[in-house]
N, C-alpha and C. Protein backbone atom coordinates (compact mmCIF):
# COMPACT_ATOMS: atom_id res chain seq x y z
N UNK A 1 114.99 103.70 84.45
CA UNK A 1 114.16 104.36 85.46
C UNK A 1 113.65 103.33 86.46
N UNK A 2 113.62 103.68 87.69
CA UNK A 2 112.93 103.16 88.48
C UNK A 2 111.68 102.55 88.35
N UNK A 3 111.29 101.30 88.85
CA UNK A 3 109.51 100.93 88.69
C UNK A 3 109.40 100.09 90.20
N UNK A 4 108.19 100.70 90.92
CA UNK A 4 108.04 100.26 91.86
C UNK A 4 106.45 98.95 92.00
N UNK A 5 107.05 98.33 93.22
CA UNK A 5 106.15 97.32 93.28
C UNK A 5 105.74 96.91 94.83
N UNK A 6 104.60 97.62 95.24
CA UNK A 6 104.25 97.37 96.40
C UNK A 6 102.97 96.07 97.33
N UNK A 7 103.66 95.49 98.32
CA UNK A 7 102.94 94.08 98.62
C UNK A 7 102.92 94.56 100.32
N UNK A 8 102.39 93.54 100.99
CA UNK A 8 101.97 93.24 102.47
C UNK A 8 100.58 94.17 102.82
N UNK A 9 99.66 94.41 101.90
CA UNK A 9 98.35 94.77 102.38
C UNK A 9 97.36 93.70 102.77
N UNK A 10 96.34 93.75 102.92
CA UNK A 10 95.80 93.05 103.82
C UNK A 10 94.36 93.41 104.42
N UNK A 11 93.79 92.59 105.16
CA UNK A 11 92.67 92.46 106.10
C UNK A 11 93.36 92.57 107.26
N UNK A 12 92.78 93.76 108.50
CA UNK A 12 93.41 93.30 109.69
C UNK A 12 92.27 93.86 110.47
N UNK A 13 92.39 93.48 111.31
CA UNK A 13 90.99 94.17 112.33
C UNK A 13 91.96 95.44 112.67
N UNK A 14 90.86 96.64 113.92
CA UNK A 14 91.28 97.94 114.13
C UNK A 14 92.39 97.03 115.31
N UNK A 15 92.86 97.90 115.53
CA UNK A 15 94.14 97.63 116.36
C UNK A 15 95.46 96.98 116.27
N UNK A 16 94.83 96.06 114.98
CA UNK A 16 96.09 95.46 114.66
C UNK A 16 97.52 96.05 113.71
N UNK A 17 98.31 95.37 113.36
CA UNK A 17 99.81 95.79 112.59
C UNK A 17 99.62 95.03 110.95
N UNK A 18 100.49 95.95 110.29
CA UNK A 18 100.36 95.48 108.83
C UNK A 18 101.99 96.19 108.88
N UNK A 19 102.77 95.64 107.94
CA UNK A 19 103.95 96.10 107.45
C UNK A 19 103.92 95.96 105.77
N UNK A 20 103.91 97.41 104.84
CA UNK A 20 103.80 97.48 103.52
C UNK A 20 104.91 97.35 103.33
N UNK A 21 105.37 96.81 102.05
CA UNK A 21 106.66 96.92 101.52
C UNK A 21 106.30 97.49 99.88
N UNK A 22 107.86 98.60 99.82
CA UNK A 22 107.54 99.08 98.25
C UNK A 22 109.19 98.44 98.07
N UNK A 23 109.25 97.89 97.04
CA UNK A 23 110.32 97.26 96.29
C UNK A 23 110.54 97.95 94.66
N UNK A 24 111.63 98.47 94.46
CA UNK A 24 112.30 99.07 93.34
C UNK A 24 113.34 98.06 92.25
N UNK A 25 112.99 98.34 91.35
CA UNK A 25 113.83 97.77 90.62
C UNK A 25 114.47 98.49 89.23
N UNK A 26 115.50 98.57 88.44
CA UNK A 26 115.49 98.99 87.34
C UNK A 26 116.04 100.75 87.33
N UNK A 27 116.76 100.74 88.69
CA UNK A 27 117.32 102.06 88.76
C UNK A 27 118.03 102.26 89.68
N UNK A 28 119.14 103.13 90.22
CA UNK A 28 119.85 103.61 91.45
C UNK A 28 118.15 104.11 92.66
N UNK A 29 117.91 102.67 93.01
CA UNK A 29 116.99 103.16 94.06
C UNK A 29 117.41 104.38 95.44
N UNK A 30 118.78 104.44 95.85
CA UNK A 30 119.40 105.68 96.64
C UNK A 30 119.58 106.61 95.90
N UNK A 31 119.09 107.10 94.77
CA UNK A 31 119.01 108.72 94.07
C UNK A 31 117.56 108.94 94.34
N UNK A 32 116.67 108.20 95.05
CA UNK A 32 115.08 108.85 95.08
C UNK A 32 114.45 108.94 96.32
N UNK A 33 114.21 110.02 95.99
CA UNK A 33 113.12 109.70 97.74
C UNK A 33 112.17 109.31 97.32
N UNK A 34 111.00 108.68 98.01
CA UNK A 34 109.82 107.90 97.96
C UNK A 34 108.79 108.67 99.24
N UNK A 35 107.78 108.42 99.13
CA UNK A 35 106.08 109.11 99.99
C UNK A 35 105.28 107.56 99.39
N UNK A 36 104.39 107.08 100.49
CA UNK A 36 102.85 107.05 100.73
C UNK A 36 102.45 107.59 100.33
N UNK A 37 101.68 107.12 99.64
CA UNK A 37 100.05 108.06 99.54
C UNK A 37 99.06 106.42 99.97
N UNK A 38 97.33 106.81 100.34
CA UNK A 38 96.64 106.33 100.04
C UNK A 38 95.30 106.91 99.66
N UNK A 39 94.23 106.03 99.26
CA UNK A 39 93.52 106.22 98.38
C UNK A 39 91.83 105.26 99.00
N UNK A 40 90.95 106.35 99.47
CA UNK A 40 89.87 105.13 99.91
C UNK A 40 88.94 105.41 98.58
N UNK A 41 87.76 104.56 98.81
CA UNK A 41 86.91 104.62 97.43
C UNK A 41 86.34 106.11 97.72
N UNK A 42 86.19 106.97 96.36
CA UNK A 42 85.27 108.17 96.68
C UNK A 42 86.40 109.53 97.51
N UNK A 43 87.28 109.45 97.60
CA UNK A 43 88.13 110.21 98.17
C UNK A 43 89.68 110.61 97.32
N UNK A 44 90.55 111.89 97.59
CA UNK A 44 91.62 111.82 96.83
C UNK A 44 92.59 111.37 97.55
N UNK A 45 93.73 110.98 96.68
CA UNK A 45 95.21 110.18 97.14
C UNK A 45 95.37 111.19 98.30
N UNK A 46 95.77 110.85 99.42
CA UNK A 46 96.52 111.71 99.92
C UNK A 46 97.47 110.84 100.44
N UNK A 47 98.56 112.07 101.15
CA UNK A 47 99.87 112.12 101.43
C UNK A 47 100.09 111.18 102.63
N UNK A 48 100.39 110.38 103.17
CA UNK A 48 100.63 109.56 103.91
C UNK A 48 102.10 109.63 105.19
N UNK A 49 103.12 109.46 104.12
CA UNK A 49 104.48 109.35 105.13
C UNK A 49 105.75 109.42 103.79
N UNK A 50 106.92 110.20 104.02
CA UNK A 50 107.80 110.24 103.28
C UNK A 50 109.49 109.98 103.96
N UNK A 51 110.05 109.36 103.24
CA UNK A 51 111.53 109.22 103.35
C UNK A 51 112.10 109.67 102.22
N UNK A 52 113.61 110.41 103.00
CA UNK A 52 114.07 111.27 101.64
C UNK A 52 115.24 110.09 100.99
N UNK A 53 116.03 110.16 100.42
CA UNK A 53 116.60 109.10 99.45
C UNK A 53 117.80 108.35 100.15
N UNK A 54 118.32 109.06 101.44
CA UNK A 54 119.43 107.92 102.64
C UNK A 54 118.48 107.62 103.68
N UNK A 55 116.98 108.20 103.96
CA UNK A 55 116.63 107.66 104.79
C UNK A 55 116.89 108.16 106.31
N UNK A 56 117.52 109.19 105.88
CA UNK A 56 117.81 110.38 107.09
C UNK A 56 117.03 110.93 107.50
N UNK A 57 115.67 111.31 106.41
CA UNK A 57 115.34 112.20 106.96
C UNK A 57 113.02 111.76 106.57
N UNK A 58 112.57 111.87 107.26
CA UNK A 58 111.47 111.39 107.09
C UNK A 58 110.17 112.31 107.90
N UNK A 59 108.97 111.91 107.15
CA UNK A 59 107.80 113.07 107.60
C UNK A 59 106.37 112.09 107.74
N UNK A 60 105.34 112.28 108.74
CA UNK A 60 104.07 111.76 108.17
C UNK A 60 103.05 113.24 108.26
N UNK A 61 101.85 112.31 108.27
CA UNK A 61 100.83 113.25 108.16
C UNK A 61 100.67 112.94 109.70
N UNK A 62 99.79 114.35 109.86
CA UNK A 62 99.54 113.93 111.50
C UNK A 62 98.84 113.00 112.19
N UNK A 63 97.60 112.62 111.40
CA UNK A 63 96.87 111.43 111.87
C UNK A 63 97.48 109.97 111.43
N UNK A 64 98.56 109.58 111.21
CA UNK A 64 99.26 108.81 111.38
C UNK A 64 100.78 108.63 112.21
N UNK A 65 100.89 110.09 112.72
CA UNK A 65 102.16 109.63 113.47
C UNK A 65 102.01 109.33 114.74
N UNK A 66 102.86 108.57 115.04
CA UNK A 66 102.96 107.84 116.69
C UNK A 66 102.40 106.42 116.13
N UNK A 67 101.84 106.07 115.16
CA UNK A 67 101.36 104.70 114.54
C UNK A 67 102.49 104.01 113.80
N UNK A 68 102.21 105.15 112.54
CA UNK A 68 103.29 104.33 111.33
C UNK A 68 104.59 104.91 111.30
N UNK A 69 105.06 104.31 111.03
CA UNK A 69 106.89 104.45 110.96
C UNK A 69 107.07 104.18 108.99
N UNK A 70 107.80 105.36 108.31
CA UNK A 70 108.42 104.92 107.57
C UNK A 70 110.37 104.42 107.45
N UNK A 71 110.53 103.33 106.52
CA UNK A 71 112.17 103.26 106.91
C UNK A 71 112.48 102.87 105.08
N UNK A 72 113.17 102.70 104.82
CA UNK A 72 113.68 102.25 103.64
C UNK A 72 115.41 101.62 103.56
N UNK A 73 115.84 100.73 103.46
CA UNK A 73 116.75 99.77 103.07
C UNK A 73 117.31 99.71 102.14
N UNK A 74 118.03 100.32 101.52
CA UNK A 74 118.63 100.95 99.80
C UNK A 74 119.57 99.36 99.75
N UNK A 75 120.06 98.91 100.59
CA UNK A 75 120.52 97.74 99.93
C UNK A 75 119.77 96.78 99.53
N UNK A 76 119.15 96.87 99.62
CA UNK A 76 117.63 95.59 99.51
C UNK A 76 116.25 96.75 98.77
N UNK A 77 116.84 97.80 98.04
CA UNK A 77 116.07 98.48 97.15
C UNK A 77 114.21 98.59 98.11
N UNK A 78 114.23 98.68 99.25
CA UNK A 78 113.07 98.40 99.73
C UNK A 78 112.43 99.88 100.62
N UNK A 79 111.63 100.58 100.37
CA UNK A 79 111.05 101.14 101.63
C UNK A 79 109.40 99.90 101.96
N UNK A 80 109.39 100.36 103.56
CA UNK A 80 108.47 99.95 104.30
C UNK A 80 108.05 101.07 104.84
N UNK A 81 106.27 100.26 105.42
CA UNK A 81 105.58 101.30 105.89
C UNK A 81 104.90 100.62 106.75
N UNK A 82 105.96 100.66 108.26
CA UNK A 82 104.81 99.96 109.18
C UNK A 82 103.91 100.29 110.05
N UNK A 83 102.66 99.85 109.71
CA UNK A 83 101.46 100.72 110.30
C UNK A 83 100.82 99.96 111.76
N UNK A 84 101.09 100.51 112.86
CA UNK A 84 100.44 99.71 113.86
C UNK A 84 99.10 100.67 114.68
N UNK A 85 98.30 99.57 115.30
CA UNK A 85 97.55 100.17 116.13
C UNK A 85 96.23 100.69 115.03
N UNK A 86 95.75 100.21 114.01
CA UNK A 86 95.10 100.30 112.79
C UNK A 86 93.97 100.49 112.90
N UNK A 87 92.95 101.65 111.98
CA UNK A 87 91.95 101.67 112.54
C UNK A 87 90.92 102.15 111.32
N UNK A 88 89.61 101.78 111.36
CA UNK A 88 89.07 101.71 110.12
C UNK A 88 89.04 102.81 109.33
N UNK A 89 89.38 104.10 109.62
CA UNK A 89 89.51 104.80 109.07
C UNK A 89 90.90 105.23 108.18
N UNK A 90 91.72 103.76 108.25
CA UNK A 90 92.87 103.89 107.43
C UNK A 90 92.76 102.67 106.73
N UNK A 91 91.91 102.12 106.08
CA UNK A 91 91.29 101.83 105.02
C UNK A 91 91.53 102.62 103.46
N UNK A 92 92.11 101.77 102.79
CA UNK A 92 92.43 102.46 101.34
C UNK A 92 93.35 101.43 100.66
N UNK A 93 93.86 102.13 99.34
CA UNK A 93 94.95 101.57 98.59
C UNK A 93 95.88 102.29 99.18
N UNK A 94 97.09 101.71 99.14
CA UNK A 94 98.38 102.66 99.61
C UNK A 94 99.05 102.29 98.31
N UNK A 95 99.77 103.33 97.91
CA UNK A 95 100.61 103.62 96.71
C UNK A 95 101.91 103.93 97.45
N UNK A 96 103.37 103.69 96.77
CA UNK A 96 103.94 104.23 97.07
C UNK A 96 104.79 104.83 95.91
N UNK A 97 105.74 105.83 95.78
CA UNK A 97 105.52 107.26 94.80
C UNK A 97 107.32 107.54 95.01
N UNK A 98 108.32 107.57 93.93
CA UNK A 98 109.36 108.25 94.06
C UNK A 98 109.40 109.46 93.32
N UNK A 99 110.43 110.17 93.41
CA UNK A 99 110.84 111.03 92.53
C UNK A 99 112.50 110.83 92.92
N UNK A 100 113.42 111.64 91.88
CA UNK A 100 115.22 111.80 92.26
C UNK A 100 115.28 113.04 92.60
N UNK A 101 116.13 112.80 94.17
CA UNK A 101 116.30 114.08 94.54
C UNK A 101 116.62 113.54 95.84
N UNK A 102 116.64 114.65 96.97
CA UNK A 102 116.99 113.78 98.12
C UNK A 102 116.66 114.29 99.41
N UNK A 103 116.50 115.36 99.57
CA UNK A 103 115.59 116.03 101.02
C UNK A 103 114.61 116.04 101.20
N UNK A 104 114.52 117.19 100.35
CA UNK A 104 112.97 117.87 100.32
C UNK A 104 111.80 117.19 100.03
N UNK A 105 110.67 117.61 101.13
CA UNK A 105 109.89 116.74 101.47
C UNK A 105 108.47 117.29 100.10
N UNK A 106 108.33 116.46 99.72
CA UNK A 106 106.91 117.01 98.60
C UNK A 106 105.96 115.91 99.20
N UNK A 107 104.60 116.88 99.80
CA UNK A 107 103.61 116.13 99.98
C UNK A 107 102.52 115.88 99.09
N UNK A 108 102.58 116.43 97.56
CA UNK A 108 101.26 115.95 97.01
C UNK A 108 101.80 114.95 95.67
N UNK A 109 100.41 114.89 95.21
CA UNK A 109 100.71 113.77 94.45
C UNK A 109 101.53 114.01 93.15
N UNK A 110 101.58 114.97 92.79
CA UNK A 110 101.94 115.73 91.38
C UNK A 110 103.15 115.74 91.54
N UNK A 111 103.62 116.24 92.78
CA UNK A 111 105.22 115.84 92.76
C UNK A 111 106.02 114.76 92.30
N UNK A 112 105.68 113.46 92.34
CA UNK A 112 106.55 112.40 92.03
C UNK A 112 106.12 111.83 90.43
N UNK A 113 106.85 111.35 90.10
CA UNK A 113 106.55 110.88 88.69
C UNK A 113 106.75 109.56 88.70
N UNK A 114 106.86 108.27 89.68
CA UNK A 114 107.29 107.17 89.54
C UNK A 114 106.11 106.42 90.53
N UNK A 115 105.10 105.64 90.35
CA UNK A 115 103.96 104.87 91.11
C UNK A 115 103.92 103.19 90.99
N UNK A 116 103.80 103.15 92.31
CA UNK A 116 103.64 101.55 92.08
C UNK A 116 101.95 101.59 92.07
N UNK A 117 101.78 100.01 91.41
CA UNK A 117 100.22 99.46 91.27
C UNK A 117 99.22 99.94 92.73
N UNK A 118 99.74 99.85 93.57
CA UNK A 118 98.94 99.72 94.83
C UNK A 118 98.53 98.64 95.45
N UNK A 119 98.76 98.41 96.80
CA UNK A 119 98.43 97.71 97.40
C UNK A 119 96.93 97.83 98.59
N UNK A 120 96.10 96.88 98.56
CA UNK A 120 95.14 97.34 99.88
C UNK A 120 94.95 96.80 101.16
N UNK A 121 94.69 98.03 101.96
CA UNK A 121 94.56 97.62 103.64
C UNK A 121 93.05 97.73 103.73
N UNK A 122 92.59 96.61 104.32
CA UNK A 122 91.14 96.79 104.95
C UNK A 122 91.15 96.73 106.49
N UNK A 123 90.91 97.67 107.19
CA UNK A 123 90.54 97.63 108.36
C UNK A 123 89.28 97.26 109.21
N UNK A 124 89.18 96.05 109.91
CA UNK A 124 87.42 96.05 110.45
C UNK A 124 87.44 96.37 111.48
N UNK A 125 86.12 96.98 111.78
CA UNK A 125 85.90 97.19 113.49
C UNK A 125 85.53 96.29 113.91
């Protein structure tokens, strides 16, 4: 089975760029699609940004699109999540979440069965 491991969080002031990386290991990483989620203190995971398992086909939430871009790299077992233009209210842990399958977009958390540790973004004003 798949186990994921996500890095490039950070301190950045509002405006600035962060690029997350989720890295897979220990499975046909192109049988899964993968989602974002994040997580601030006192609040639930939510749904972030998803790519389906070629990377064809991808979704965010609305208060992140036109910012973050998701992409994923199946030869290099990698999705990214690059977030620009950052702002304190995207502050949290970001998780990133597979399941096997390959379109269909599932935005909550219950859907996927595969989590990395989490990584964190702090945003300052």
């Amino acid at each position: 089975q798949v186990q994921l491991v996500e890095s490039g969080g950070g301190l950045v002031q509002a405006g600035g760029s962060l690029r997350l990386s989720c890295a897979a290991s220990g499975g046909t990483f192109s049988d899964y699609k993968v989602a974002w989620f994040r997580q601030a203190p006192g609040k639930e995971r939510e749904f972030v940004s998803f790519v389906s398992s070629n990377g064809g086909r991808t979704y965010s939430e609305d208060s992140v699109k036109g910012r973050f871009t998701v992409s994923r790299d199946n030869a290099k077992n990698t999705v990214y999540l690059q977030m620009n233009t950052l702002k304190p209210e995207d502050t949290a842990v970001y998780f990133c979440a597979a399941r096997a399958g390959s379109t269909a977009v599932i935005l909550t958390p219950q859907g996927y069965n595969i989590w990395g540790q989490g990584t964190q973004v702090t945003v300052s004003s």
